[in-house]
Protein backbone atom coordinates (compact mmCIF):
# COMPACT_ATOMS: atom_id res chain seq x y z
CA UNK A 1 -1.45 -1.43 -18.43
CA UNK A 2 1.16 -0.98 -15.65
CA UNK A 3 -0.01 0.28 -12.35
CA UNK A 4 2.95 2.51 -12.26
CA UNK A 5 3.03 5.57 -14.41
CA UNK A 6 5.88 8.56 -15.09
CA UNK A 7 5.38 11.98 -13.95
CA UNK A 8 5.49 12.82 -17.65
CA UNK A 9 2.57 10.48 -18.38
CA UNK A 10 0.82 12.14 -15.61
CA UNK A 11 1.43 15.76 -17.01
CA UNK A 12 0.34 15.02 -20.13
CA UNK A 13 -2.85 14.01 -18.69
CA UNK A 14 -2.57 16.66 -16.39
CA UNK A 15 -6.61 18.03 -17.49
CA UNK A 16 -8.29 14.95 -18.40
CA UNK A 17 -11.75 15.29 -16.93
CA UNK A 18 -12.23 11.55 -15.94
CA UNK A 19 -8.45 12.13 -14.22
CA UNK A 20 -8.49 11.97 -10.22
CA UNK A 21 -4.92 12.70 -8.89
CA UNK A 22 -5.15 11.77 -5.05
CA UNK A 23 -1.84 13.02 -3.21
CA UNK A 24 -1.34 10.23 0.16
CA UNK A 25 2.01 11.58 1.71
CA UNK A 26 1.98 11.20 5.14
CA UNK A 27 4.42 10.48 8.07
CA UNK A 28 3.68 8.12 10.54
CA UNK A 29 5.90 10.34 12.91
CA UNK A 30 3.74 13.02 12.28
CA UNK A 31 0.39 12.31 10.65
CA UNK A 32 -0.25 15.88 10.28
CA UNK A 33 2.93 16.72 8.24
CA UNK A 34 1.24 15.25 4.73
CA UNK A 35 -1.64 17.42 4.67
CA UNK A 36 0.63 20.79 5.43
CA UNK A 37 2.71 19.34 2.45
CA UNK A 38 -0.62 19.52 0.51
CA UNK A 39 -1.56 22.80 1.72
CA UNK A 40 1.63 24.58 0.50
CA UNK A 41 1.55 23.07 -2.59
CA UNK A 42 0.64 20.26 -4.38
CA UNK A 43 -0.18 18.48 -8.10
CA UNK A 44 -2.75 21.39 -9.33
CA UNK A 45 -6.13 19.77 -9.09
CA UNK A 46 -5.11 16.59 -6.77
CA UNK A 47 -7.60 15.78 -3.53
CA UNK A 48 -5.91 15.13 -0.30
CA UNK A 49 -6.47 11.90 1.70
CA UNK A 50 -5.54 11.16 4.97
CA UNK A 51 -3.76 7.45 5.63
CA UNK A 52 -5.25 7.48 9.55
CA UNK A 53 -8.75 10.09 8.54
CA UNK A 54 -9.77 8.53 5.43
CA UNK A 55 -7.91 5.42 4.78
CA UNK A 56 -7.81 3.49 7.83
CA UNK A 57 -10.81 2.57 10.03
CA UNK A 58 -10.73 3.24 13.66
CA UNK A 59 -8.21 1.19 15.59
CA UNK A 60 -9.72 -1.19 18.32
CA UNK A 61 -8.38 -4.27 20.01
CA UNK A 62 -7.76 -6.12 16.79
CA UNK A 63 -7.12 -4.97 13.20
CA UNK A 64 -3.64 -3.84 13.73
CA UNK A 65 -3.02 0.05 13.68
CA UNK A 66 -4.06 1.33 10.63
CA UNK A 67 -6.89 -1.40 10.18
CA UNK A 68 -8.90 -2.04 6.82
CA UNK A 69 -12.36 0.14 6.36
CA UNK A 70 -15.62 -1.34 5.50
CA UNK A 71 -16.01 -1.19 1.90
CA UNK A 72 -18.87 0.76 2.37
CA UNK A 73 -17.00 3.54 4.03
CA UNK A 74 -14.20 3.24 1.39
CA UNK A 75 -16.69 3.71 -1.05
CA UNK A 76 -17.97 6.79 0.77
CA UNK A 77 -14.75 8.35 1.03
CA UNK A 78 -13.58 7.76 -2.82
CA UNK A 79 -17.25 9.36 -3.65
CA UNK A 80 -17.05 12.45 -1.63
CA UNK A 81 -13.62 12.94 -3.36
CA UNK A 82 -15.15 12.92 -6.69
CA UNK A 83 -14.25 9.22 -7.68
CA UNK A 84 -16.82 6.79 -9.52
CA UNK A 85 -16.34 3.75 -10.83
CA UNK A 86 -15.18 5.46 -14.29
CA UNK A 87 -12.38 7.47 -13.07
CA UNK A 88 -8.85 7.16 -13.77
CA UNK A 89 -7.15 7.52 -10.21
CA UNK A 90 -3.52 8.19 -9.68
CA UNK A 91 -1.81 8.02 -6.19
CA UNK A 92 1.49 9.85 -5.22
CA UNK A 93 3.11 10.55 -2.27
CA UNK A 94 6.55 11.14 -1.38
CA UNK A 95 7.59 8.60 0.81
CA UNK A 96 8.86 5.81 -2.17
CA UNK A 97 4.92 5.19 -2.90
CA UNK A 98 4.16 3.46 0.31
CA UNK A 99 0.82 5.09 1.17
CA UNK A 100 -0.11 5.77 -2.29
CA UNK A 101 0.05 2.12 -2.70
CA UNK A 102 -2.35 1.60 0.21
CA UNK A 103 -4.44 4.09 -1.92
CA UNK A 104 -3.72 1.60 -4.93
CA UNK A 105 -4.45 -1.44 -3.30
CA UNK A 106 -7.72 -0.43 -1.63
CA UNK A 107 -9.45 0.48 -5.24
CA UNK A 108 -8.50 -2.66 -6.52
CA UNK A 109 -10.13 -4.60 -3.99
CA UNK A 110 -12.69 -2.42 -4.80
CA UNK A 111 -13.23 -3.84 -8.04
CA UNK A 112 -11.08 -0.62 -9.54
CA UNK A 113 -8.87 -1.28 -12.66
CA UNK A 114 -7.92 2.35 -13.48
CA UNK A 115 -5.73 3.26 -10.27
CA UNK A 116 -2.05 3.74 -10.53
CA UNK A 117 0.92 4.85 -8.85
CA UNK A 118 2.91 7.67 -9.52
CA UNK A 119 6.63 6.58 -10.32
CA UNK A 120 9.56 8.88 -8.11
CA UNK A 121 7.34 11.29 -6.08
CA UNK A 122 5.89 14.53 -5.39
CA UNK A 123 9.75 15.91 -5.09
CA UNK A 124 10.77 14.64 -8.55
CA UNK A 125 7.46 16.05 -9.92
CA UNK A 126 8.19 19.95 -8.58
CA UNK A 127 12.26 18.73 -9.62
CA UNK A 128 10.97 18.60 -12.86
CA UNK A 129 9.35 22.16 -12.98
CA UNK A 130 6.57 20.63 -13.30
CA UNK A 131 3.00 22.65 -12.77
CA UNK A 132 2.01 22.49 -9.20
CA UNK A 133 -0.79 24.63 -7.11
CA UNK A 134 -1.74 25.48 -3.32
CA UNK A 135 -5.34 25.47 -4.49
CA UNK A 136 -8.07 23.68 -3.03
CA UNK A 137 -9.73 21.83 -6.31
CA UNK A 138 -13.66 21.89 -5.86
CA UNK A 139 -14.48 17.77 -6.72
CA UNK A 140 -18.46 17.32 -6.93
CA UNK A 141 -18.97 14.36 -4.73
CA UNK A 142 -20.82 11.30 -6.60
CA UNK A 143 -21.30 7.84 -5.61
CA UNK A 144 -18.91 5.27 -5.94
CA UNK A 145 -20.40 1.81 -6.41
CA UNK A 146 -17.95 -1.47 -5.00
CA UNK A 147 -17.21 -4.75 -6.56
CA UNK A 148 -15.72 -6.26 -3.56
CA UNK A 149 -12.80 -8.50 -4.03
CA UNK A 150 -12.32 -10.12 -0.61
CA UNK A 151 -10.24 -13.14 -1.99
CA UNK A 152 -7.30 -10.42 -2.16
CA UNK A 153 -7.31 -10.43 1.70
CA UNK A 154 -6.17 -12.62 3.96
CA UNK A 155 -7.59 -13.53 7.58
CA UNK A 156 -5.80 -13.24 10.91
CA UNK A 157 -6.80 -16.80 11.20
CA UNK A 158 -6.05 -18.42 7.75
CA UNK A 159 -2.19 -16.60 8.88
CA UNK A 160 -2.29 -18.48 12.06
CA UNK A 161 -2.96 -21.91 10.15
CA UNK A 162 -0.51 -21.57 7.79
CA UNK A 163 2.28 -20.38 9.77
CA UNK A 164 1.55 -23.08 11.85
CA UNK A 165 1.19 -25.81 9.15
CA UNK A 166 4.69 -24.47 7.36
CA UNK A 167 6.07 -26.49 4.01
CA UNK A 168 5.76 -25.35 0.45
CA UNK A 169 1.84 -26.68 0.48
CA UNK A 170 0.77 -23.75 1.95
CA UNK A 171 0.83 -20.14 0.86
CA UNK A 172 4.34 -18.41 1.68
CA UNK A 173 4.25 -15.53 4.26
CA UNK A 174 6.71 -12.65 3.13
CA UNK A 175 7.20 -10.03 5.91
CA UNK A 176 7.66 -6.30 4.29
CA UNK A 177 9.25 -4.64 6.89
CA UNK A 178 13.26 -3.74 7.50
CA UNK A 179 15.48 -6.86 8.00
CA UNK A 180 16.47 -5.67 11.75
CA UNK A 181 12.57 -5.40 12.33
CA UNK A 182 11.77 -8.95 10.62
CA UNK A 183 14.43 -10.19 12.96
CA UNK A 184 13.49 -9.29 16.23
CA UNK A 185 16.44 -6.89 16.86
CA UNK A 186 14.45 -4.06 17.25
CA UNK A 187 11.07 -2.48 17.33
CA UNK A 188 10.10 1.28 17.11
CA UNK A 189 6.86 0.64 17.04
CA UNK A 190 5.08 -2.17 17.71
CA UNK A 191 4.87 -3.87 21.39
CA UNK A 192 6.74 -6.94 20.37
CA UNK A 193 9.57 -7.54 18.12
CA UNK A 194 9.67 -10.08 15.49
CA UNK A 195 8.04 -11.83 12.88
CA UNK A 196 5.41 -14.24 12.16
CA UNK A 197 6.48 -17.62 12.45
CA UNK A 198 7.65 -19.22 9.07
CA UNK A 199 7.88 -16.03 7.10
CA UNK A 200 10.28 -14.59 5.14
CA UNK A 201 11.60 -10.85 4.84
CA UNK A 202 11.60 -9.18 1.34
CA UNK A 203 11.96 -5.19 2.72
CA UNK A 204 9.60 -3.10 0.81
CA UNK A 205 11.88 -0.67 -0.03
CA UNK A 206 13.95 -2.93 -2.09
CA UNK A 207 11.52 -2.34 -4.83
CA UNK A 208 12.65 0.84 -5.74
CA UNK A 209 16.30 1.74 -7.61
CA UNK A 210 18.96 3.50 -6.35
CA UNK A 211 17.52 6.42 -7.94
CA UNK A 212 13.99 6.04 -5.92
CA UNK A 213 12.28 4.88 -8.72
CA UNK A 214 10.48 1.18 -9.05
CA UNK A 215 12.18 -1.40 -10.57
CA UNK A 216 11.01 -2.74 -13.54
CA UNK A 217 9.39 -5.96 -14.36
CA UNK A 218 12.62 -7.76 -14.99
CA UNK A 219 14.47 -6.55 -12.35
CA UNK A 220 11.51 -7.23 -9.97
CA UNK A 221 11.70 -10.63 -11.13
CA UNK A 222 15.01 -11.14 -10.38
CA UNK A 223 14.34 -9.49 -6.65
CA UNK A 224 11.86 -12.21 -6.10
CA UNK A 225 13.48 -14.95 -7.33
CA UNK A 226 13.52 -17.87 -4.37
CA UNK A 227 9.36 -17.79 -4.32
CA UNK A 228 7.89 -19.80 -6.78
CA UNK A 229 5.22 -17.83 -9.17
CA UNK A 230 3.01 -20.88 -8.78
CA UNK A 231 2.40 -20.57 -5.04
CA UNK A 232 0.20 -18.50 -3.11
CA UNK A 233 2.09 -16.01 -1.45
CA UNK A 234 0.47 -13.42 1.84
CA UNK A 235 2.29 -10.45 2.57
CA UNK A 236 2.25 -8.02 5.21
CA UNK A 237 4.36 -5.29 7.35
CA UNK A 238 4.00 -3.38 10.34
CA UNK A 239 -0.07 -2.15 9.99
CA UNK A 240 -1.06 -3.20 6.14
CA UNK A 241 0.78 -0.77 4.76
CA UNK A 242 3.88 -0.43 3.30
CA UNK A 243 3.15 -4.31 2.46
CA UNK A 244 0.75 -2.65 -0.39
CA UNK A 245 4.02 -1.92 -2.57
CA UNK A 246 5.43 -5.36 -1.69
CA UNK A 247 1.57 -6.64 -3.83
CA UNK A 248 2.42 -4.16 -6.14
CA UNK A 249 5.66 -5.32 -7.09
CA UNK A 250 4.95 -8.87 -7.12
CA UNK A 251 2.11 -8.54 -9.26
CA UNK A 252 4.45 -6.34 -11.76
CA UNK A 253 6.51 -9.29 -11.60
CA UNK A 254 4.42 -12.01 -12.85
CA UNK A 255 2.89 -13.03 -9.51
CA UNK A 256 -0.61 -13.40 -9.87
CA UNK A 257 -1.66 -15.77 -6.34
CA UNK A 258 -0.92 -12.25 -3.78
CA UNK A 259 -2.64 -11.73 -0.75
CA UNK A 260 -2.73 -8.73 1.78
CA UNK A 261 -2.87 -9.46 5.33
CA UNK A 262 -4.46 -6.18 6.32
CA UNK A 263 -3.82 -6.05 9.69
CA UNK A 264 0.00 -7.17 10.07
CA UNK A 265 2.04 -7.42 12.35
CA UNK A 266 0.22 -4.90 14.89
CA UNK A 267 -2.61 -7.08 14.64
CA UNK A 268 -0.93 -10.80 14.88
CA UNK A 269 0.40 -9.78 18.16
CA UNK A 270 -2.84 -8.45 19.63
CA UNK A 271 -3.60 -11.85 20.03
CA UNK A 272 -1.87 -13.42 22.95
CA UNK A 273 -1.98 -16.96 21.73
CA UNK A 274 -0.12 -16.17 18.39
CA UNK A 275 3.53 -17.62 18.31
CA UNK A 276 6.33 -14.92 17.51
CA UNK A 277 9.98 -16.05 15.81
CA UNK A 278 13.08 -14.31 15.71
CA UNK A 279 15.87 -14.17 13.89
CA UNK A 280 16.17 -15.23 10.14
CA UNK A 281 14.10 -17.53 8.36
């Protein structure tokens, strides 16, 4: 099945008991503004989880800024939500599906089949008329058990050996983030500006439609076309993730050798040694 869904698919699922609707919208320029979104209103019976609280690990010297948790402690935060290894998750957010993605990405490399992503958003859901609540849903916590996938992750040091090697015998780098970020000519964020030598720039957002919605299979194929499906390809953004949607859409697409770089860009330059290139690739 797809790993994005409609809003209509979602309603009429709306009281499944095996259903776990997890709302992610966040804003990284104000990390509390998701959760007050949630607490006026949100998708009646969804749990509310926090990108920096519950979906990031604490940041340190490397790891980038929104570094990857310890499977163990994802699997304690998906079981005090109320999510075993026989639910059927699905992520929304309102920000074009970038942090429900990160949501997406994380049960999968969990060993977790039945996760999705909500197509359009929270705003096209209450556009709709569609039921929504500002109650707190009482989920009875269980334990969620892991089948770790860590070939979907890539090291900071298999990055620096491959952007260092370059040529078409190595797994392509593709850089999520805005074109002007990719290129060096400017950086709200991070402490250097840039990218990682030898990578290319394929913006996330560029995955959705004029409309806000994701593009479909074919048209996702077309986006991509210039990689080959055959290679090995390692994506990343800023922090690990708004890359997530970049995976998502390339696996929609056919592409079926993707890699996460968890900790990005934030965390390639927190080593001093590691080359930075500018401009376009």
């Amino acid at each position: 099945m797809d790993s994005v869904v409609s809003t209509r698919w979602l309603l009429a699922r709306l009281y499944e008991p095996e259903l776990v609707i997890a709302d992610c919208r966040f804003l990284l320029s104000d990390p509390e503004a998701g959760r007050s979104a949630y607490l006026k209103d949100h998708i009646p019976g969804a749990v509310y989880l926090h990108l920096e609280e519950q979906l990031s690990a604490p940041v340190g010297p490397h790891g980038g800024r929104h570094p990857l948790p310890e499977p163990a402690l994802i699997a304690s935060v998906l079981g005090q939500a109320g999510i075993s290894r026989g639910s059927i998750v699905v992520a929304y957010d309102d920000q074009g599906g970038a942090f429900a993605s990160r949501l997406w990405w994380m049960l999968r490399y969990l060993g977790h089949d039945k996760v999705y992503v909500m197509d359009e958003g929270y705003s096209a859901w209450k556009a709709a008329d569609f039921p929504v609540s500002d109650s707190q849903p009482v989920r009875i916590p269980t334990t969620y058990e892991p089948d770790v996938h860590p070939e979907m992750l890539a090291s900071a040091q298999e990055v620096a050996r491959y952007s260092k090697a370059g040529g078409s015998a190595v797994p392509l780098l593709i850089d999520s983030r805005e074109p002007r970020r990719y290129a060096g000519l400017e950086e709200p964020i991070d402490a250097k500006a840039g990218h990682i030598p030898g990578a290319v720039n394929r913006f996330w957002k560029d995955v959705l439609d004029e409309q806000g919605r994701w593009k479909d299979a074919a048209a996702l194929k077309e986006q991509f076309a210039g990689i080959d499906p055959s290679r090995e390809t390692i994506v990343y953004c800023g922090s690990g993730v708004t890359a997530c949607p970049n995976v998502l859409a390339l696996q929609r697409a056919g592409y079926d050798k993707v890699r996460l770089y968890a900790g990005s860009w934030s965390d390639w330059i927190s080593y001093e040694e590691n080359p930075v290139a500018t401009g376009e690739e």
